[in-house]
PDB file of N, CA and C in Angstrom:
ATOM      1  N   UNK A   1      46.771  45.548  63.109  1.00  0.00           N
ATOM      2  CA  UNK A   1      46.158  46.430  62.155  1.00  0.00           C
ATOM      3  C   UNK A   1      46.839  46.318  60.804  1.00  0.00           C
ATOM      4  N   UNK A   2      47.717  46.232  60.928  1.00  0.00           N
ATOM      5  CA  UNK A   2      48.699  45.976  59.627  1.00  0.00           C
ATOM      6  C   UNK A   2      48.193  44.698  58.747  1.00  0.00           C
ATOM      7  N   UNK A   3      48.009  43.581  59.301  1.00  0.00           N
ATOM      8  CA  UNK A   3      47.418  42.665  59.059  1.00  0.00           C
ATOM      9  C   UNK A   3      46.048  42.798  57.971  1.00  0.00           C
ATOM     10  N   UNK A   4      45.293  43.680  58.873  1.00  0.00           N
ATOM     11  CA  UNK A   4      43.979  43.974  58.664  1.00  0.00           C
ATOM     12  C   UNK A   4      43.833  45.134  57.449  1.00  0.00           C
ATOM     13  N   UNK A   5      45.197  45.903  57.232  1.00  0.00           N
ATOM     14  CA  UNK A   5      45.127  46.353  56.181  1.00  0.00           C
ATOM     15  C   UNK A   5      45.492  45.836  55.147  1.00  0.00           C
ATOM     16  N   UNK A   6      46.563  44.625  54.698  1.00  0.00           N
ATOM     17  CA  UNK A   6      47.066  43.864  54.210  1.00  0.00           C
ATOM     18  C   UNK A   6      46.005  43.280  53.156  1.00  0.00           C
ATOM     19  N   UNK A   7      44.760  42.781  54.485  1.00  0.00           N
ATOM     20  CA  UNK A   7      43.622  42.170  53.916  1.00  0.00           C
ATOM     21  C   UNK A   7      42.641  42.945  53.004  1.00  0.00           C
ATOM     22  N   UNK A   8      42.651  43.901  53.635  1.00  0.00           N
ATOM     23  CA  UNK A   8      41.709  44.974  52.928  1.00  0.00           C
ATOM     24  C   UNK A   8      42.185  45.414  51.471  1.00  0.00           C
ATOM     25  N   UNK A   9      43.705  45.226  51.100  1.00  0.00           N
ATOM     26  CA  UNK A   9      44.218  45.260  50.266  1.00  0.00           C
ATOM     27  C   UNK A   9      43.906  43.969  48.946  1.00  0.00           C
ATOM     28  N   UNK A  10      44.113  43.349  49.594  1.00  0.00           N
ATOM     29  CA  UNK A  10      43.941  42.074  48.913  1.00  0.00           C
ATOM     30  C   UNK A  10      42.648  41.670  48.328  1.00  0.00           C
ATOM     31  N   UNK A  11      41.455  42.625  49.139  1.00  0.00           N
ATOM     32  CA  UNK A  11      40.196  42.372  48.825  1.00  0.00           C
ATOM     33  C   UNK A  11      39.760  42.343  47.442  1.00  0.00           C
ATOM     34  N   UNK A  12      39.815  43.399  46.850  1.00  0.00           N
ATOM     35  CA  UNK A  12      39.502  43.245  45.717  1.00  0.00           C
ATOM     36  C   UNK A  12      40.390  43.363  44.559  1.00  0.00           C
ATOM     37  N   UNK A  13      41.165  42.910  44.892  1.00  0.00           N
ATOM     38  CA  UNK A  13      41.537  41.820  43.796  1.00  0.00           C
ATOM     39  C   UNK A  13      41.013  40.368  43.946  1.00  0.00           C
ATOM     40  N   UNK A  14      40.791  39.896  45.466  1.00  0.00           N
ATOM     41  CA  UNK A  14      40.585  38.651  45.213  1.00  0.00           C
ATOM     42  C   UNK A  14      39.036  38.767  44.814  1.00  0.00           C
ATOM     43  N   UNK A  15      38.303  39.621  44.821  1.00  0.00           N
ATOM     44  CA  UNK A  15      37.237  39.805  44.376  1.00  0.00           C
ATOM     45  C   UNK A  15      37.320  39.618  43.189  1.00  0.00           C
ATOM     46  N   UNK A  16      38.133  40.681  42.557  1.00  0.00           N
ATOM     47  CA  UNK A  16      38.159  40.721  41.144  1.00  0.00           C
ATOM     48  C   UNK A  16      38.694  39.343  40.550  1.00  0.00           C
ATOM     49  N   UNK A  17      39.180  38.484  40.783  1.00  0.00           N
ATOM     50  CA  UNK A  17      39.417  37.335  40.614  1.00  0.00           C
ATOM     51  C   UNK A  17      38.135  36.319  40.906  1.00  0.00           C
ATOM     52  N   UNK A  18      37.577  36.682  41.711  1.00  0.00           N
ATOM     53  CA  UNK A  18      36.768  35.586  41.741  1.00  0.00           C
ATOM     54  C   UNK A  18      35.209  35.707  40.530  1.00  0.00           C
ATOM     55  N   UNK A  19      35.105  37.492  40.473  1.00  0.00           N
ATOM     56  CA  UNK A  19      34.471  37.507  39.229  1.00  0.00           C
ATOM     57  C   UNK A  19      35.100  37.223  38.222  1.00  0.00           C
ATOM     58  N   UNK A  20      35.742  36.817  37.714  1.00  0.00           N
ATOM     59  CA  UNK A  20      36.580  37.296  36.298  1.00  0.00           C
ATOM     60  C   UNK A  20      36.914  35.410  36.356  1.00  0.00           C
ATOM     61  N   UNK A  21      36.622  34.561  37.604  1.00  0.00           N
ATOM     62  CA  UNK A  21      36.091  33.220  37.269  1.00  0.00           C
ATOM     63  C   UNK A  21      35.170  32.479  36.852  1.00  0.00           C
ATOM     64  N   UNK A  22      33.926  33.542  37.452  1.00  0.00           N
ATOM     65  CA  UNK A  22      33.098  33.370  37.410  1.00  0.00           C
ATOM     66  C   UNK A  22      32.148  33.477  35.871  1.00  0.00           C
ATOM     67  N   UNK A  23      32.513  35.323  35.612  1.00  0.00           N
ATOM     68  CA  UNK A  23      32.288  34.984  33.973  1.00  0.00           C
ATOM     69  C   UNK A  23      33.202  34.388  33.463  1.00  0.00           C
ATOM     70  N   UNK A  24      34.606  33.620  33.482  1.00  0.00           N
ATOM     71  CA  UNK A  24      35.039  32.810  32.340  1.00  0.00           C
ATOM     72  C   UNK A  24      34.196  31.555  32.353  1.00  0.00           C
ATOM     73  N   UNK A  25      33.181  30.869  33.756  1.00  0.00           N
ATOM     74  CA  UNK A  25      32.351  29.586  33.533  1.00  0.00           C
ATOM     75  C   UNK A  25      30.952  30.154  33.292  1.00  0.00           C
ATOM     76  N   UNK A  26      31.194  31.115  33.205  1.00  0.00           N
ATOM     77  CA  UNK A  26      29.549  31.251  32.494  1.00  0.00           C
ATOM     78  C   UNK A  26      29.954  31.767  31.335  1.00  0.00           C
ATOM     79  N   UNK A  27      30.985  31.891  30.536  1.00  0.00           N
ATOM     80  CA  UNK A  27      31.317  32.024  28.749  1.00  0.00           C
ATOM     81  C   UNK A  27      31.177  30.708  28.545  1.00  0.00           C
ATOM     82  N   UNK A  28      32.017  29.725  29.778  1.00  0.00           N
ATOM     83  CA  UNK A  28      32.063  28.206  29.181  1.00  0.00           C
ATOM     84  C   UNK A  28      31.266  27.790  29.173  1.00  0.00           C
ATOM     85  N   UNK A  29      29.875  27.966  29.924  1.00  0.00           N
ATOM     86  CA  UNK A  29      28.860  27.199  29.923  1.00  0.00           C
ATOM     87  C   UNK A  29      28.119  28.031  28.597  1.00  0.00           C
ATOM     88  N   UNK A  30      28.316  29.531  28.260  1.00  0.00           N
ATOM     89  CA  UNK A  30      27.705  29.850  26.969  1.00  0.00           C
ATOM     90  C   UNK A  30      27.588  28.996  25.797  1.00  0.00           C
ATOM     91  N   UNK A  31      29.107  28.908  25.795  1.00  0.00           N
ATOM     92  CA  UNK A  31      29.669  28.062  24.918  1.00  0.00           C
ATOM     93  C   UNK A  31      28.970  26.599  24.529  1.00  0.00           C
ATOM     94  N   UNK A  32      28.891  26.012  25.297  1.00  0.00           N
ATOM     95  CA  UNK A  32      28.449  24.639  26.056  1.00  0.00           C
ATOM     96  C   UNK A  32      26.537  24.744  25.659  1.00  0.00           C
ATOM     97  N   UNK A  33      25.965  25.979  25.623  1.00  0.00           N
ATOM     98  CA  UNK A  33      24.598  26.103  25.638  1.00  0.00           C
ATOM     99  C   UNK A  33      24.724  26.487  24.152  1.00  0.00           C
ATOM    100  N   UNK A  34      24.871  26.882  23.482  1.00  0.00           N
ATOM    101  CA  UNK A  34      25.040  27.576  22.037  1.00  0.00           C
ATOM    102  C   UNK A  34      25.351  26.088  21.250  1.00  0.00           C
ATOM    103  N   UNK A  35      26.468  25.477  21.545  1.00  0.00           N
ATOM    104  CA  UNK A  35      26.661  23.795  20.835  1.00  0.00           C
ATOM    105  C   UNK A  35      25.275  22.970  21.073  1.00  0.00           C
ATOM    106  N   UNK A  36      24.939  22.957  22.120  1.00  0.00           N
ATOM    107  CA  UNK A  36      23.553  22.000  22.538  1.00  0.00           C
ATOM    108  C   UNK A  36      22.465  22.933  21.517  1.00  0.00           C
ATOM    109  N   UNK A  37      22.100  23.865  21.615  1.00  0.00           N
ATOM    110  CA  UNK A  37      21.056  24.477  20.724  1.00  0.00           C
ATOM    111  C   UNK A  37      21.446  24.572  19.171  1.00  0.00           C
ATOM    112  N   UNK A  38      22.631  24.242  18.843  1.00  0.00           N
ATOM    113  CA  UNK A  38      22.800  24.371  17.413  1.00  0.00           C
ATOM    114  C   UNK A  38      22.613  22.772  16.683  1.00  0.00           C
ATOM    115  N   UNK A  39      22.884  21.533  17.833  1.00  0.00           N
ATOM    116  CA  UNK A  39      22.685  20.287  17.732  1.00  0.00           C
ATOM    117  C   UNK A  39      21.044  20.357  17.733  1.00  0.00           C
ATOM    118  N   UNK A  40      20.588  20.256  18.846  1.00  0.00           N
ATOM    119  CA  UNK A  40      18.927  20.452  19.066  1.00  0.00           C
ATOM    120  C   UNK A  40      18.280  21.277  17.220  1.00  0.00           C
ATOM    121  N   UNK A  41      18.679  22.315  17.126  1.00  0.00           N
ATOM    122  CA  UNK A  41      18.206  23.075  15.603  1.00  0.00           C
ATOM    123  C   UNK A  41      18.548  21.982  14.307  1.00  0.00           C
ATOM    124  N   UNK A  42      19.847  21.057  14.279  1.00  0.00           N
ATOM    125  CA  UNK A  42      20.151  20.023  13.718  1.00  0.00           C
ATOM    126  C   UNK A  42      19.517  19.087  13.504  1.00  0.00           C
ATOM    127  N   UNK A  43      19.005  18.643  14.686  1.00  0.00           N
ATOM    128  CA  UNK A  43      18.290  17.528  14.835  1.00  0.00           C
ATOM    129  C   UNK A  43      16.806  17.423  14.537  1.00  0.00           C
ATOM    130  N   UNK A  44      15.928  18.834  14.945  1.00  0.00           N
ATOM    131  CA  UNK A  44      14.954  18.838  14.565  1.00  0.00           C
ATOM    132  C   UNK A  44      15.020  19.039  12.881  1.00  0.00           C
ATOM    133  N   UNK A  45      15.506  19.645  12.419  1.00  0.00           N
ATOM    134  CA  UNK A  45      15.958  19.662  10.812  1.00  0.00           C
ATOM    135  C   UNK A  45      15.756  18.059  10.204  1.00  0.00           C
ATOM    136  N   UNK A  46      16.633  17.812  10.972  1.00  0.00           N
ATOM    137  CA  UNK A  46      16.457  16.078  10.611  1.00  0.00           C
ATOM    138  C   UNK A  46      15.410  15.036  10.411  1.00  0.00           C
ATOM    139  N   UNK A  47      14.720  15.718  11.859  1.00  0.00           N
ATOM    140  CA  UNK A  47      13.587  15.503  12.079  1.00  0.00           C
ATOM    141  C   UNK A  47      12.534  15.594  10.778  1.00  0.00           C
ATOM    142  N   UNK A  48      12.427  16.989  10.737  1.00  0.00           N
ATOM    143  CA  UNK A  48      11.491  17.578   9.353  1.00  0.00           C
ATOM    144  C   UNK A  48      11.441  16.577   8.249  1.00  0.00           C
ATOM    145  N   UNK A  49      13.252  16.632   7.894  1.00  0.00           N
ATOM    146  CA  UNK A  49      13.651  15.906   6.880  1.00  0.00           C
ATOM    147  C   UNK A  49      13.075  14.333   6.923  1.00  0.00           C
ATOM    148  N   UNK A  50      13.532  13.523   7.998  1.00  0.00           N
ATOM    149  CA  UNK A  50      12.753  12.438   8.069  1.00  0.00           C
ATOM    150  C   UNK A  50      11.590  12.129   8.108  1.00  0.00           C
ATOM    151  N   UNK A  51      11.075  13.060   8.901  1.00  0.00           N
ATOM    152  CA  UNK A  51       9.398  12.843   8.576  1.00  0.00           C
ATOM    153  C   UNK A  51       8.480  13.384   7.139  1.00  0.00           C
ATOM    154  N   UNK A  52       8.829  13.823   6.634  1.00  0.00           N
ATOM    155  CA  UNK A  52       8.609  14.537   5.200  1.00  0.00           C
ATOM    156  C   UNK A  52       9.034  13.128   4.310  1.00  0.00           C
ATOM    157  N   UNK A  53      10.458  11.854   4.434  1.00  0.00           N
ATOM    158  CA  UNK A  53      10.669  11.210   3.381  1.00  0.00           C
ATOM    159  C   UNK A  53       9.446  10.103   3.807  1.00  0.00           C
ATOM    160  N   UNK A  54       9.724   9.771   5.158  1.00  0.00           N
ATOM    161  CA  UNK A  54       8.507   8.699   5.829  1.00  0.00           C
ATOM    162  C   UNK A  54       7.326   8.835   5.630  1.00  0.00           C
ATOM    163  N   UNK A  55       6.500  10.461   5.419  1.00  0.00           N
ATOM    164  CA  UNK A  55       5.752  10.383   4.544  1.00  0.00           C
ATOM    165  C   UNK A  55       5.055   9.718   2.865  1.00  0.00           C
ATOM    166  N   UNK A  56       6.399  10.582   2.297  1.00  0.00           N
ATOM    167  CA  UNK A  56       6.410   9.856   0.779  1.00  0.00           C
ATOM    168  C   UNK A  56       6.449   8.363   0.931  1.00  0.00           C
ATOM    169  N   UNK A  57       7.167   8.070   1.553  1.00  0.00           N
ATOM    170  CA  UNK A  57       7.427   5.804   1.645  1.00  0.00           C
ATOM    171  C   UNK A  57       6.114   5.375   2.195  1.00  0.00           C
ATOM    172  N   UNK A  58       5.192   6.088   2.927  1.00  0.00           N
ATOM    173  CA  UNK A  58       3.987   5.524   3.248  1.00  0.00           C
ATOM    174  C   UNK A  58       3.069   5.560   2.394  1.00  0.00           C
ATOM    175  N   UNK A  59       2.866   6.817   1.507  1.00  0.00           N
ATOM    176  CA  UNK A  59       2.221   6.723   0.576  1.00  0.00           C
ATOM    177  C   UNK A  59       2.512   5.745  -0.515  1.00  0.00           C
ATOM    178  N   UNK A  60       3.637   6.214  -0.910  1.00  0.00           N
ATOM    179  CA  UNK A  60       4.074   4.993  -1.989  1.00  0.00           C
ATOM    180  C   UNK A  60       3.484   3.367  -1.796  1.00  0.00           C
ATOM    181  N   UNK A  61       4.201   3.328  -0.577  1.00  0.00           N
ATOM    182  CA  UNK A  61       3.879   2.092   0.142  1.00  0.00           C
ATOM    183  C   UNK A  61       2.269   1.099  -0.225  1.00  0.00           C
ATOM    184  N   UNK A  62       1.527   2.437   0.438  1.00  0.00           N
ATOM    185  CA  UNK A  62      -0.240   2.114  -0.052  1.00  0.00           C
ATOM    186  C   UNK A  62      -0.732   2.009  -1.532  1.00  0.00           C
ATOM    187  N   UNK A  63       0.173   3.130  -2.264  1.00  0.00           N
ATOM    188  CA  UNK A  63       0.312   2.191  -3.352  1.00  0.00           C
ATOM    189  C   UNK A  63       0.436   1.346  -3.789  1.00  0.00           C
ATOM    190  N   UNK A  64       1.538   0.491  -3.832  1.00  0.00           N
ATOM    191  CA  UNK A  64       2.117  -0.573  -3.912  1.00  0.00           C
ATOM    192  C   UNK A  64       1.514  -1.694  -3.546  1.00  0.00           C
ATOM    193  N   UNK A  65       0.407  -1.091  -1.714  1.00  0.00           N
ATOM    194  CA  UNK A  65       0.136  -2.707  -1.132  1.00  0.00           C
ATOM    195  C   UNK A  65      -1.509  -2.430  -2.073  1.00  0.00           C
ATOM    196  N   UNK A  66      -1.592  -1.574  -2.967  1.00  0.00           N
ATOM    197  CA  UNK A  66      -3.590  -1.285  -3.402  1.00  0.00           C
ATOM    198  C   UNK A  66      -2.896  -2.121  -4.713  1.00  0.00           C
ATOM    199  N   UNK A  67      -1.796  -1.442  -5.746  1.00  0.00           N
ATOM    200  CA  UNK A  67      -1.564  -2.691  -6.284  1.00  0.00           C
ATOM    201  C   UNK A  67      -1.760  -3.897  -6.198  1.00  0.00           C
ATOM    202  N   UNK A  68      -0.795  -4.633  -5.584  1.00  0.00           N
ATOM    203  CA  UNK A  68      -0.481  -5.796  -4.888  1.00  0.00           C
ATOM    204  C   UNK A  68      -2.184  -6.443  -4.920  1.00  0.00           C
ATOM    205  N   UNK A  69      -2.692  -5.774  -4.356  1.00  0.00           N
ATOM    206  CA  UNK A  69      -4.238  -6.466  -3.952  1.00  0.00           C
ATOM    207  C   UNK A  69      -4.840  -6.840  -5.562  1.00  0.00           C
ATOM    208  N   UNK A  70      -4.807  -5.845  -6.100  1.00  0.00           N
ATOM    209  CA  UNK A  70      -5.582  -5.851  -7.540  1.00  0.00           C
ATOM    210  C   UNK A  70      -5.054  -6.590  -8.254  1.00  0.00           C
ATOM    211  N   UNK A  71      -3.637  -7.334  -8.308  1.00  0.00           N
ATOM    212  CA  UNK A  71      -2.862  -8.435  -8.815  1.00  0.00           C
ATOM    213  C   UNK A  71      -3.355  -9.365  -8.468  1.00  0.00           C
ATOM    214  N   UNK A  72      -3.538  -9.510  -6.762  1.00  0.00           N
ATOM    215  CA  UNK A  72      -3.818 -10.666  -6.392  1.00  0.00           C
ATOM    216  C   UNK A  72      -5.525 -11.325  -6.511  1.00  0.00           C
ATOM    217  N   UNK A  73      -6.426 -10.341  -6.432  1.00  0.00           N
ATOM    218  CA  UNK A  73      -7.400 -10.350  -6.901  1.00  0.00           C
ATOM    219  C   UNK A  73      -7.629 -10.907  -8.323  1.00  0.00           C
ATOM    220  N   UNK A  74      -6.993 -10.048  -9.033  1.00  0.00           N
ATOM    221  CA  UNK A  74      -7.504 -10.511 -10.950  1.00  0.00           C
ATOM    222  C   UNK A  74      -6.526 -11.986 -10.859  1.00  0.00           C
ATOM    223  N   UNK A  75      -5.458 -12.293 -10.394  1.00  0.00           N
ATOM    224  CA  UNK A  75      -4.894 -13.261 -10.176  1.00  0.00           C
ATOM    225  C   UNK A  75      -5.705 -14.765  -9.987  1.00  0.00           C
ATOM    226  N   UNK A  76      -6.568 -14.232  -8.583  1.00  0.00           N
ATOM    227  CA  UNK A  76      -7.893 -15.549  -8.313  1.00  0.00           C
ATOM    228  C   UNK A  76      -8.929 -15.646  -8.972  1.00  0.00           C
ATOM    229  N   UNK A  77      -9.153 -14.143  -9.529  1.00  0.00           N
ATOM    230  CA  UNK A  77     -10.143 -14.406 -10.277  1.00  0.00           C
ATOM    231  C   UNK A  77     -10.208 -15.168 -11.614  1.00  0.00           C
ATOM    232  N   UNK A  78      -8.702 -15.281 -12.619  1.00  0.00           N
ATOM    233  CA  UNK A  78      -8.175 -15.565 -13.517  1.00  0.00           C
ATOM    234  C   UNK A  78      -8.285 -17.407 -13.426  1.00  0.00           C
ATOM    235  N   UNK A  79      -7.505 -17.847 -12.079  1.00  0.00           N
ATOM    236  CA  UNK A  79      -7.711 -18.993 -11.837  1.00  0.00           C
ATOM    237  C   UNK A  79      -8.663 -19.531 -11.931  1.00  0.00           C
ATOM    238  N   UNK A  80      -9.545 -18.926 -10.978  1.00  0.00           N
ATOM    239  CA  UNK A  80     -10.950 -19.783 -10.966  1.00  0.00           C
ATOM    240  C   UNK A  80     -11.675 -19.908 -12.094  1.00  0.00           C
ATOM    241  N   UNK A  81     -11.372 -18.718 -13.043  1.00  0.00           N
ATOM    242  CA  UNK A  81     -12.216 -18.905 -14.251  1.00  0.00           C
ATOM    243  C   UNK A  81     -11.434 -19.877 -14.703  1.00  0.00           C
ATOM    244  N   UNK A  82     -10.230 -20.076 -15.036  1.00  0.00           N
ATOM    245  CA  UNK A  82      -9.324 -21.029 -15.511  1.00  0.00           C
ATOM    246  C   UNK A  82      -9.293 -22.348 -15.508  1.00  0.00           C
ATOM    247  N   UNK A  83      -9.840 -22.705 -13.987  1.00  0.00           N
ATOM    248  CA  UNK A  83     -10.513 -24.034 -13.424  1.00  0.00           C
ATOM    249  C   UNK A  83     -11.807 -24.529 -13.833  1.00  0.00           C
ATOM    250  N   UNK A  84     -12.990 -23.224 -14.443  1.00  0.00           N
ATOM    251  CA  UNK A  84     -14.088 -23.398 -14.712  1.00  0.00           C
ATOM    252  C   UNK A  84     -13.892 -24.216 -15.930  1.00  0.00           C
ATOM    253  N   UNK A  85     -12.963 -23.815 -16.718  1.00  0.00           N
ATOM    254  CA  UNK A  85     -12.649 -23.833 -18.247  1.00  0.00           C
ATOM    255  C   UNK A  85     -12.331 -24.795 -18.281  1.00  0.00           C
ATOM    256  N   UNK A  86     -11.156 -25.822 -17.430  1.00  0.00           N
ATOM    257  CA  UNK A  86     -10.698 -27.019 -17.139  1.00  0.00           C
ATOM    258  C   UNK A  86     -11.734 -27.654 -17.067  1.00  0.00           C
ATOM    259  N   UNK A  87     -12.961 -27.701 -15.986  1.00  0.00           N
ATOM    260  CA  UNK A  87     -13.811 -28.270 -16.021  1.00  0.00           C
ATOM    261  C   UNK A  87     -14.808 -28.587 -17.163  1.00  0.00           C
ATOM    262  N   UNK A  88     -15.101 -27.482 -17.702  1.00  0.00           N
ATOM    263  CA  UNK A  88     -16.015 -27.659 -18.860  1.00  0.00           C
ATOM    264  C   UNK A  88     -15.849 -27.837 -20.002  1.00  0.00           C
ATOM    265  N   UNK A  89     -14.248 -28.300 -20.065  1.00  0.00           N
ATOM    266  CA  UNK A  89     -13.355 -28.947 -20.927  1.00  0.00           C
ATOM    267  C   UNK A  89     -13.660 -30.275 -20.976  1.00  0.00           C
ATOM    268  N   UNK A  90     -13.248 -31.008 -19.459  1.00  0.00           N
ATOM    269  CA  UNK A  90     -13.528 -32.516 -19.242  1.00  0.00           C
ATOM    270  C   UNK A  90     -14.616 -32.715 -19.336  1.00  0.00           C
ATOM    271  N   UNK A  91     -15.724 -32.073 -19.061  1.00  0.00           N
ATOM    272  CA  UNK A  91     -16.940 -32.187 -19.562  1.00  0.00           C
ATOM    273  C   UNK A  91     -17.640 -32.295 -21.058  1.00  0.00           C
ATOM    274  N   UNK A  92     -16.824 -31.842 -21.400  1.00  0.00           N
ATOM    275  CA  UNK A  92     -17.137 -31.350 -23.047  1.00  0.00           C
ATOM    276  C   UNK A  92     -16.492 -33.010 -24.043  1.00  0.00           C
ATOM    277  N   UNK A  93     -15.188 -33.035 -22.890  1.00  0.00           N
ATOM    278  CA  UNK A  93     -14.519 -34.413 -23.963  1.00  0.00           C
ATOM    279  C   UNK A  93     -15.026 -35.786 -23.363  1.00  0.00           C
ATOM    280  N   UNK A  94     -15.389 -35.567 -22.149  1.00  0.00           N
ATOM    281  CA  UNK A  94     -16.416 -36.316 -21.692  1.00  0.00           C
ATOM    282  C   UNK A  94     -17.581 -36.509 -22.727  1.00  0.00           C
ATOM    283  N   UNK A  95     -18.493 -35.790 -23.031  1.00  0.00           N
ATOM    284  CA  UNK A  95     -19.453 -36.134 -23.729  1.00  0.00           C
ATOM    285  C   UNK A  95     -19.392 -36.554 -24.939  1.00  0.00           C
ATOM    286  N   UNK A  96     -18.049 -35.850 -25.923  1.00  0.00           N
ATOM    287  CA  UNK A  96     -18.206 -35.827 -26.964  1.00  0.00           C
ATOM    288  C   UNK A  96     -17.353 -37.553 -27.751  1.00  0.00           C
ATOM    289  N   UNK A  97     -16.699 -38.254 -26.450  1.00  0.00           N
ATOM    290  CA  UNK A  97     -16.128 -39.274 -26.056  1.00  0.00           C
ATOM    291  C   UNK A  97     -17.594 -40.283 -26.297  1.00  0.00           C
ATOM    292  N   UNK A  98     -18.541 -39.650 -25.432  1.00  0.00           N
ATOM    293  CA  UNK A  98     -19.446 -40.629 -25.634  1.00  0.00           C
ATOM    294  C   UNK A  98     -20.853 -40.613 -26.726  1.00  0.00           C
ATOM    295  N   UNK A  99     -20.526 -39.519 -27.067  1.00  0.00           N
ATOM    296  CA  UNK A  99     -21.514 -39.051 -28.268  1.00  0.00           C
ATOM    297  C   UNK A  99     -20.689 -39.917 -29.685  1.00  0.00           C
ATOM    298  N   UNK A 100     -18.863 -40.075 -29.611  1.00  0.00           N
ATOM    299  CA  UNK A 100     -18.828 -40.266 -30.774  1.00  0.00           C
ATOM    300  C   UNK A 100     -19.172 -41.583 -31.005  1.00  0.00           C
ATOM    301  N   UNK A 101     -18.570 -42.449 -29.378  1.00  0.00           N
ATOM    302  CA  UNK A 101     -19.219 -43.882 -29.196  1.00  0.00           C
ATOM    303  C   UNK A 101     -20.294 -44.212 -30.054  1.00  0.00           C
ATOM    304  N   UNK A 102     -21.549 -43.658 -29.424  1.00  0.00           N
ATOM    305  CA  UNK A 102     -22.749 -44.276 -30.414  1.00  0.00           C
ATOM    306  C   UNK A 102     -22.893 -43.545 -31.516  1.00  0.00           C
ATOM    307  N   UNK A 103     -22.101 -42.833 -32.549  1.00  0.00           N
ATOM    308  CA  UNK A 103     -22.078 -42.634 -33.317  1.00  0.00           C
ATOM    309  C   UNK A 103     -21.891 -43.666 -34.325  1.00  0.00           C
ATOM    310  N   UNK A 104     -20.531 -44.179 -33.533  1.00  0.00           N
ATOM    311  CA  UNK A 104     -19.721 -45.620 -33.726  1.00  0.00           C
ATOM    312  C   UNK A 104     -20.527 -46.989 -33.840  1.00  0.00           C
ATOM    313  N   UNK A 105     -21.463 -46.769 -32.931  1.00  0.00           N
ATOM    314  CA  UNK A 105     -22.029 -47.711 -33.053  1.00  0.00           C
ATOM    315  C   UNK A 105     -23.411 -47.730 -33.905  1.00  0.00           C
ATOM    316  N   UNK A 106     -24.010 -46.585 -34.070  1.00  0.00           N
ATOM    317  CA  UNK A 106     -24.884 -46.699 -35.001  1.00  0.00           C
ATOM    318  C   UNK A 106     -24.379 -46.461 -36.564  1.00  0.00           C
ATOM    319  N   UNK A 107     -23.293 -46.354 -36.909  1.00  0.00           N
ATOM    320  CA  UNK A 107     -22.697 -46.321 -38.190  1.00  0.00           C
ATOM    321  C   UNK A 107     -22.100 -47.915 -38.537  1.00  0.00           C
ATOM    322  N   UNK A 108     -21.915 -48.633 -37.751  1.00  0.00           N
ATOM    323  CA  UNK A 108     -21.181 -50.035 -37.553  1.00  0.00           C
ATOM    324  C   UNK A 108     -22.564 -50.862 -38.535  1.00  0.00           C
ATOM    325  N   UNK A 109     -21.686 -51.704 -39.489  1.00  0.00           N
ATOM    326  CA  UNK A 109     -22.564 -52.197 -40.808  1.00  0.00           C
ATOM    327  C   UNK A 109     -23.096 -53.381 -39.713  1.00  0.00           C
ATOM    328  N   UNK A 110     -24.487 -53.498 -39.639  1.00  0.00           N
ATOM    329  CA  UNK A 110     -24.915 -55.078 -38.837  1.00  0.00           C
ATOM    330  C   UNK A 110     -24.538 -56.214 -39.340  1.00  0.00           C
ATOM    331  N   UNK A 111     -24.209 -57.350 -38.419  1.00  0.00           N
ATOM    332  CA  UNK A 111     -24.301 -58.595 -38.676  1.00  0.00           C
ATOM    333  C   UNK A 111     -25.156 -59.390 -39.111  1.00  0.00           C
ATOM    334  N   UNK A 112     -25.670 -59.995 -40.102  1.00  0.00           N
ATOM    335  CA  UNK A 112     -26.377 -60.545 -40.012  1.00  0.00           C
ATOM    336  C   UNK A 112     -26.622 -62.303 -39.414  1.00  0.00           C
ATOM    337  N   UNK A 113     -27.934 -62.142 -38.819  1.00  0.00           N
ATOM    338  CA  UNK A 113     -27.690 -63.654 -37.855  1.00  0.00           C
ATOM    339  C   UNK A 113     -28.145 -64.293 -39.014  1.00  0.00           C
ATOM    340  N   UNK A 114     -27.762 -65.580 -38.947  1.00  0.00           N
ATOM    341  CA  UNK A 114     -28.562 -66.914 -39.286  1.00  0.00           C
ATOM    342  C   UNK A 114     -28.825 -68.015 -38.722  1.00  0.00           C
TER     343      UNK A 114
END
């Protein structure tokens, strides 16, 4: 019996010990849950933040590539007229090559045969 009171003695304290473990790992795990949710609140922040600049760079972006097009456009179009011009250049000194020819030749004083 002595024994058995011994134990009965001991009870709660070891009780009280085993609560007073129990909330110190559930402060630690508070602890532990409060860091993860203040990271998580961080991150989505980040989030916001990044998706808000990735916005602006896409737009910009379409800018840039609607530019780009309208360069490259007046660009071919510039050429080709450019090539037209080439052409109707050689054409032009082409003819005028052979226009001055018989000019040449109908201004040329005749020989006379005998």
């Amino acid at each position: 019996l002595t024994q058995a009171g011994g134990f009965q003695r001991n009870l709660p304290t070891s009780l009280r010990m085993c609560i007073e473990d129990l909330c110190s790992k559930r402060d630690e795990l508070n602890s532990q849950i409060k860091q993860e949710e203040d990271e998580k609140e961080r991150l989505q922040h980040d989030i916001r933040v990044l998706s808000e600049k990735l916005s602006r760079v896409n737009e910009s972006l379409a800018q840039r590539l609607a530019a780009r097009a309208t360069f490259d456009r007046t660009i071919a179009e510039t050429e080709a007229a450019y090539t037209k011009i080439l052409e109707s250049s050689q054409s032009l000194l082409s003819v005028l090559k052979q226009e001055a020819g018989n000019l040449s030749k109908a201004t040329e004083p005749r020989r006379k045969e005998h």
